[in-house]
C-alpha atoms as a PDB file:
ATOM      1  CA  UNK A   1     155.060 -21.771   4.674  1.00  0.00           C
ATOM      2  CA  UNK A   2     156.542 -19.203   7.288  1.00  0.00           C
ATOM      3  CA  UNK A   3     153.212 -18.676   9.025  1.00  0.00           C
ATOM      4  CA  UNK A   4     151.324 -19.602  11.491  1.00  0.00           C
ATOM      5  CA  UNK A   5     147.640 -21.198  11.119  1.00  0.00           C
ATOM      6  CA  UNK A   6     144.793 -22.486  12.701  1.00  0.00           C
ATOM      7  CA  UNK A   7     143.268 -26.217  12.193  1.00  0.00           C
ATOM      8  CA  UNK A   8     140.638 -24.750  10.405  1.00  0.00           C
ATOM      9  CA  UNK A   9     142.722 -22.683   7.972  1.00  0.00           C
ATOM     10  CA  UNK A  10     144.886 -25.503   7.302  1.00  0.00           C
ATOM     11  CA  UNK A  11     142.312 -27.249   6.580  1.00  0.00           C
ATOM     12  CA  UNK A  12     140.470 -24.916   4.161  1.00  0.00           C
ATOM     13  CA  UNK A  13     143.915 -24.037   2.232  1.00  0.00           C
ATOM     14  CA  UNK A  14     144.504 -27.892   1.501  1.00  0.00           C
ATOM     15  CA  UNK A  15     140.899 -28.884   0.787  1.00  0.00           C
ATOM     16  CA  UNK A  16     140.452 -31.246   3.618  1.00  0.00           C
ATOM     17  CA  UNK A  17     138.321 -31.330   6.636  1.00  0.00           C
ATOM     18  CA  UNK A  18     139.331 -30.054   9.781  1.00  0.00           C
ATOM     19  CA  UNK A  19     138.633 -33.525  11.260  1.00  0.00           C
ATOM     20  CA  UNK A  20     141.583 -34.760   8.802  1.00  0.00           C
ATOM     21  CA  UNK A  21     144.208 -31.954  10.177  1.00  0.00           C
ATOM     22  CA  UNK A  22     143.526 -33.167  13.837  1.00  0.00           C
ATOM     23  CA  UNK A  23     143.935 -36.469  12.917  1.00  0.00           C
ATOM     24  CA  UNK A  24     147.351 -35.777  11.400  1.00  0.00           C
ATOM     25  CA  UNK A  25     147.826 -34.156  14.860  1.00  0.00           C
ATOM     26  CA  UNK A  26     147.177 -37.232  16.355  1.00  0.00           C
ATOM     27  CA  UNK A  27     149.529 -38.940  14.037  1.00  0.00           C
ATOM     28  CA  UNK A  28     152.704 -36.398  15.002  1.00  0.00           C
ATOM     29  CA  UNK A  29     152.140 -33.159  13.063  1.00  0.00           C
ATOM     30  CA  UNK A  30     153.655 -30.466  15.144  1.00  0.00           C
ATOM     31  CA  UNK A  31     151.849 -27.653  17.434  1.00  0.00           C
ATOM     32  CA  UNK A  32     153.343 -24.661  18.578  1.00  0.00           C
ATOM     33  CA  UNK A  33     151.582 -25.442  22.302  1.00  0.00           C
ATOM     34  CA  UNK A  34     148.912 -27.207  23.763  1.00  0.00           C
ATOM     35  CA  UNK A  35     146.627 -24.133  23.902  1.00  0.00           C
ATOM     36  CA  UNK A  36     143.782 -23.865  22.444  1.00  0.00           C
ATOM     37  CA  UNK A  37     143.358 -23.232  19.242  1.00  0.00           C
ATOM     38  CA  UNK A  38     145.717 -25.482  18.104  1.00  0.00           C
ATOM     39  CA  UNK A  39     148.521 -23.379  16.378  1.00  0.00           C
ATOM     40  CA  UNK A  40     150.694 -25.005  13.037  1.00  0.00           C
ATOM     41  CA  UNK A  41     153.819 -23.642  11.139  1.00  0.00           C
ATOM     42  CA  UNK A  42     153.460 -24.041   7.551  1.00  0.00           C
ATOM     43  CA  UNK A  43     156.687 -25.197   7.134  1.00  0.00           C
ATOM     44  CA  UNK A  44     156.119 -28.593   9.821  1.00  0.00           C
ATOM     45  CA  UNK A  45     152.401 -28.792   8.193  1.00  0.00           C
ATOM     46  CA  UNK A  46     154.772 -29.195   4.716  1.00  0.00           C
ATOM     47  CA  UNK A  47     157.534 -30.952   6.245  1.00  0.00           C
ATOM     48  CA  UNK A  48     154.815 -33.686   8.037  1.00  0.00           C
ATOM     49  CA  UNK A  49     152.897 -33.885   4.161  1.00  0.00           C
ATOM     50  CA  UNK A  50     156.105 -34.933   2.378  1.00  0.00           C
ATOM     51  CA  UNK A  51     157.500 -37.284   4.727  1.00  0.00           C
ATOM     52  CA  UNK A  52     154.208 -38.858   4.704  1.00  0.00           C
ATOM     53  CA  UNK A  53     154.091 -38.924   0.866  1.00  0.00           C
ATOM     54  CA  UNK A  54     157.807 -40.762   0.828  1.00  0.00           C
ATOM     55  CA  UNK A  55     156.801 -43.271   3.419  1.00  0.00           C
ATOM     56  CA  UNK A  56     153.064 -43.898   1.219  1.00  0.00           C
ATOM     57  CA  UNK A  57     155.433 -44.557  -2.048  1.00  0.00           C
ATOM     58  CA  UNK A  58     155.514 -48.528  -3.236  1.00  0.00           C
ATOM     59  CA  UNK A  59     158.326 -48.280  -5.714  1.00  0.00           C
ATOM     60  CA  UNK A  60     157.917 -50.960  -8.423  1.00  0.00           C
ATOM     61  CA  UNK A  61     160.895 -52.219 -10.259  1.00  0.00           C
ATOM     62  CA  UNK A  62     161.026 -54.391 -13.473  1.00  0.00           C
ATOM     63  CA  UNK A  63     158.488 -57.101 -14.064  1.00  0.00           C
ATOM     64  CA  UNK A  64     156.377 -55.505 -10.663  1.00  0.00           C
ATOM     65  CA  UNK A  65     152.887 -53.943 -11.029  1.00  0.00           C
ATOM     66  CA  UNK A  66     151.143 -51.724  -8.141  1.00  0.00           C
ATOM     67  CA  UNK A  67     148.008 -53.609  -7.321  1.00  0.00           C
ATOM     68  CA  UNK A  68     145.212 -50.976  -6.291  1.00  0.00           C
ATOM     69  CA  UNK A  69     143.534 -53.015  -4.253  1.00  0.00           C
ATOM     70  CA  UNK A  70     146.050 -55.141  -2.338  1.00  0.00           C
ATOM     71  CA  UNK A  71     147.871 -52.270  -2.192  1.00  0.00           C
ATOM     72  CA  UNK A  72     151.245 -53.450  -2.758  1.00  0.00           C
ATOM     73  CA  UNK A  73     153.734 -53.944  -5.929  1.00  0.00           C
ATOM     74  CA  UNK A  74     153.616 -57.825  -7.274  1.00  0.00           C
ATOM     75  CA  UNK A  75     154.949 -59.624 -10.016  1.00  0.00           C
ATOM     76  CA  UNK A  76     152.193 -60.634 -12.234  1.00  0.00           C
ATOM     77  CA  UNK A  77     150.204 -64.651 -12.054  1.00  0.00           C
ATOM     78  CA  UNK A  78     152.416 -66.836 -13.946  1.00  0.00           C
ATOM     79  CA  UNK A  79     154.886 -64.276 -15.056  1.00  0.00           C
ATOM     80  CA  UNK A  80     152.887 -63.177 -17.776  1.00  0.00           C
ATOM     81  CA  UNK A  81     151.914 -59.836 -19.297  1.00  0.00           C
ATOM     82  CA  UNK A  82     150.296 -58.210 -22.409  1.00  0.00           C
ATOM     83  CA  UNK A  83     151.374 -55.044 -23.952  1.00  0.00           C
ATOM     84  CA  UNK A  84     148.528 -53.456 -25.578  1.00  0.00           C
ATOM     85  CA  UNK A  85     149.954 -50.640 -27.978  1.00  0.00           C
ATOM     86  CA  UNK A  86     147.756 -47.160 -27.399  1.00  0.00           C
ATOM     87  CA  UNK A  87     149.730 -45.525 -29.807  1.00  0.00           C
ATOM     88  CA  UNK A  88     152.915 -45.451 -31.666  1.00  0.00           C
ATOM     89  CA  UNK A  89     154.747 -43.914 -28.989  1.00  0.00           C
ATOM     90  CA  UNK A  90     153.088 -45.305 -26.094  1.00  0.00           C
ATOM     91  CA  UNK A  91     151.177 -48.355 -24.543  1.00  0.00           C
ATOM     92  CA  UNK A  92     150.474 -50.319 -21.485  1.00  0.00           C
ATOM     93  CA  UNK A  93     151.605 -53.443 -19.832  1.00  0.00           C
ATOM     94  CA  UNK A  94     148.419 -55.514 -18.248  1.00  0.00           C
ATOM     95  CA  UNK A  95     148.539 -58.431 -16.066  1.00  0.00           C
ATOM     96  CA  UNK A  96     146.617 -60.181 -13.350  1.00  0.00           C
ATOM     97  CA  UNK A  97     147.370 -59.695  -9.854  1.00  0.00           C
ATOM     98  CA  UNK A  98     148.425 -63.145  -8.080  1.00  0.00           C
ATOM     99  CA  UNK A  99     146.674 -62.643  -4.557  1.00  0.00           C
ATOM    100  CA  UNK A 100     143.463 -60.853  -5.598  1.00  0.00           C
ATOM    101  CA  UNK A 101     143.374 -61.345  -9.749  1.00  0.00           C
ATOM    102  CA  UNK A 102     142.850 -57.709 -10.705  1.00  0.00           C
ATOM    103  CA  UNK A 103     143.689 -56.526 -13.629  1.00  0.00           C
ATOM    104  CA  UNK A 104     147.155 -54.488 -13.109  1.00  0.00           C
ATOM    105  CA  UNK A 105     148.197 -51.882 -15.741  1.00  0.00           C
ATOM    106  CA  UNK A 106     151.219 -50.078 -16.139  1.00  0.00           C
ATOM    107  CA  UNK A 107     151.724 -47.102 -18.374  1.00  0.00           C
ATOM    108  CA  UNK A 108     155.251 -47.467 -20.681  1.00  0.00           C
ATOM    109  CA  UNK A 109     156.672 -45.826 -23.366  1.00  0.00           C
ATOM    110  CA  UNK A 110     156.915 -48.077 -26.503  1.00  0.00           C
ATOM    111  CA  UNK A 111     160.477 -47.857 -27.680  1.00  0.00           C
ATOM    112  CA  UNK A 112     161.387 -48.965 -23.415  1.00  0.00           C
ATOM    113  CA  UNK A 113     158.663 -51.574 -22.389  1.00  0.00           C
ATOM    114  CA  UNK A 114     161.290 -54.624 -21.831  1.00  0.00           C
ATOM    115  CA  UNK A 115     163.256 -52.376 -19.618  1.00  0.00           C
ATOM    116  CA  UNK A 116     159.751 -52.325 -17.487  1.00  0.00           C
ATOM    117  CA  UNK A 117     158.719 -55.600 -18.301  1.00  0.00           C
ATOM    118  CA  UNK A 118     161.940 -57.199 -17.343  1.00  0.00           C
ATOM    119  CA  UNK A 119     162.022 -60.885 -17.338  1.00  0.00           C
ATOM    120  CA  UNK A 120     158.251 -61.242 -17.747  1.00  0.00           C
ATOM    121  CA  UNK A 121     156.960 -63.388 -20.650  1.00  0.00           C
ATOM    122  CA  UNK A 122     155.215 -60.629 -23.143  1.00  0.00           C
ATOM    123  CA  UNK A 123     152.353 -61.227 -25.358  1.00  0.00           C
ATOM    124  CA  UNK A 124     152.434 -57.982 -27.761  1.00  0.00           C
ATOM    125  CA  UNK A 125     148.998 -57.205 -28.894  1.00  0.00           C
ATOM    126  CA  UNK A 126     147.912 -55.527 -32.103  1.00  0.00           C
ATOM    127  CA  UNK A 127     147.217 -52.023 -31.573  1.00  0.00           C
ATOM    128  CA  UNK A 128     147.046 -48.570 -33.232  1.00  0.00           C
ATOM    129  CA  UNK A 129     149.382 -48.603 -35.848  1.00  0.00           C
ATOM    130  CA  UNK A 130     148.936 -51.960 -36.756  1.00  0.00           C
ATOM    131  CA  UNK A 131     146.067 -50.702 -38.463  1.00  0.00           C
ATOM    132  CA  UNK A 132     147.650 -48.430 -41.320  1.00  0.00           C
ATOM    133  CA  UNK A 133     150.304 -50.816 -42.087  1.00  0.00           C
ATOM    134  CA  UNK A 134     150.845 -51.639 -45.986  1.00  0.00           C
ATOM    135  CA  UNK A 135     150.249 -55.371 -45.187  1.00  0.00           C
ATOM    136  CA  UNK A 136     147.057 -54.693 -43.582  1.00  0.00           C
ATOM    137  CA  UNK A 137     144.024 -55.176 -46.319  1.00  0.00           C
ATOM    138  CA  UNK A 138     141.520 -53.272 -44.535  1.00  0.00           C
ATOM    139  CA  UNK A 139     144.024 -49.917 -44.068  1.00  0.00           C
ATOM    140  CA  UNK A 140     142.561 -46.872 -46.227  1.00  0.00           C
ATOM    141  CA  UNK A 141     144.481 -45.642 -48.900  1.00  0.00           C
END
């Protein structure tokens, strides 16, 4: 973080190619001068990470799913969502993106999906532990 480095090494400690580091350059990371080579404090190569990190982030609230491929958090087509149980303790919400109609998922812990799910209509699905329950006639004893 306190020292300096080239494009290259920057590039080789973050696994990226050196194409990548001049790009970010390009896009306002810092150099110490316009000599060549190109000369980078860790700490503005950090700084210039994070701040694009924050400014990536799509925060989604209750009853909002991230689509991956529009790229954006929606509430799901027609306000509807299943929660599919993975296991006691945890399961997923799954709905349909309106604008593209992927399949959305979000991860939630069992005992808080309506806090996540919000005002969304939910359609609980059988899962896990549904299948050792004393009513069930196919459970093993």
């Amino acid at each position: 973080m306190h020292l300096p480095y080239t494009v290259e090494q920057v590039a080789d400690a973050l696994k990226v190619h050196k194409n990548t580091v001049r790009l970010w350059i390009k896009q306002g990371l810092p150099v110490a001068d316009a000599h060549r080579p190109a000369i980078l404090a860790g700490a503005d190569v950090r700084t210039f990470l994070c701040e694009r990190r924050v400014s990536r982030k799509r925060p989604t609230g209750p009853g909002r799913f991230y689509c991956f491929r529009c790229r954006e958090a929606v509430r799901p087509a027609g306000d509807m969502v299943d929660l599919v149980p993975r296991t006691d303790r945890l399961g997923a919400l799954q709905g349909l993106c309106p604008n593209c109609g992927a399949l959305m998922h979000r991860a939630v812990a069992m005992a808080r999906w309506r806090t996540a799910a919000g005002d969304l209509d939910v359609k609980i699905l059988q899962g896990p532990s549904a299948r050792n329950r004393d009513d069930n006639p196919h459970a093993q004893s």
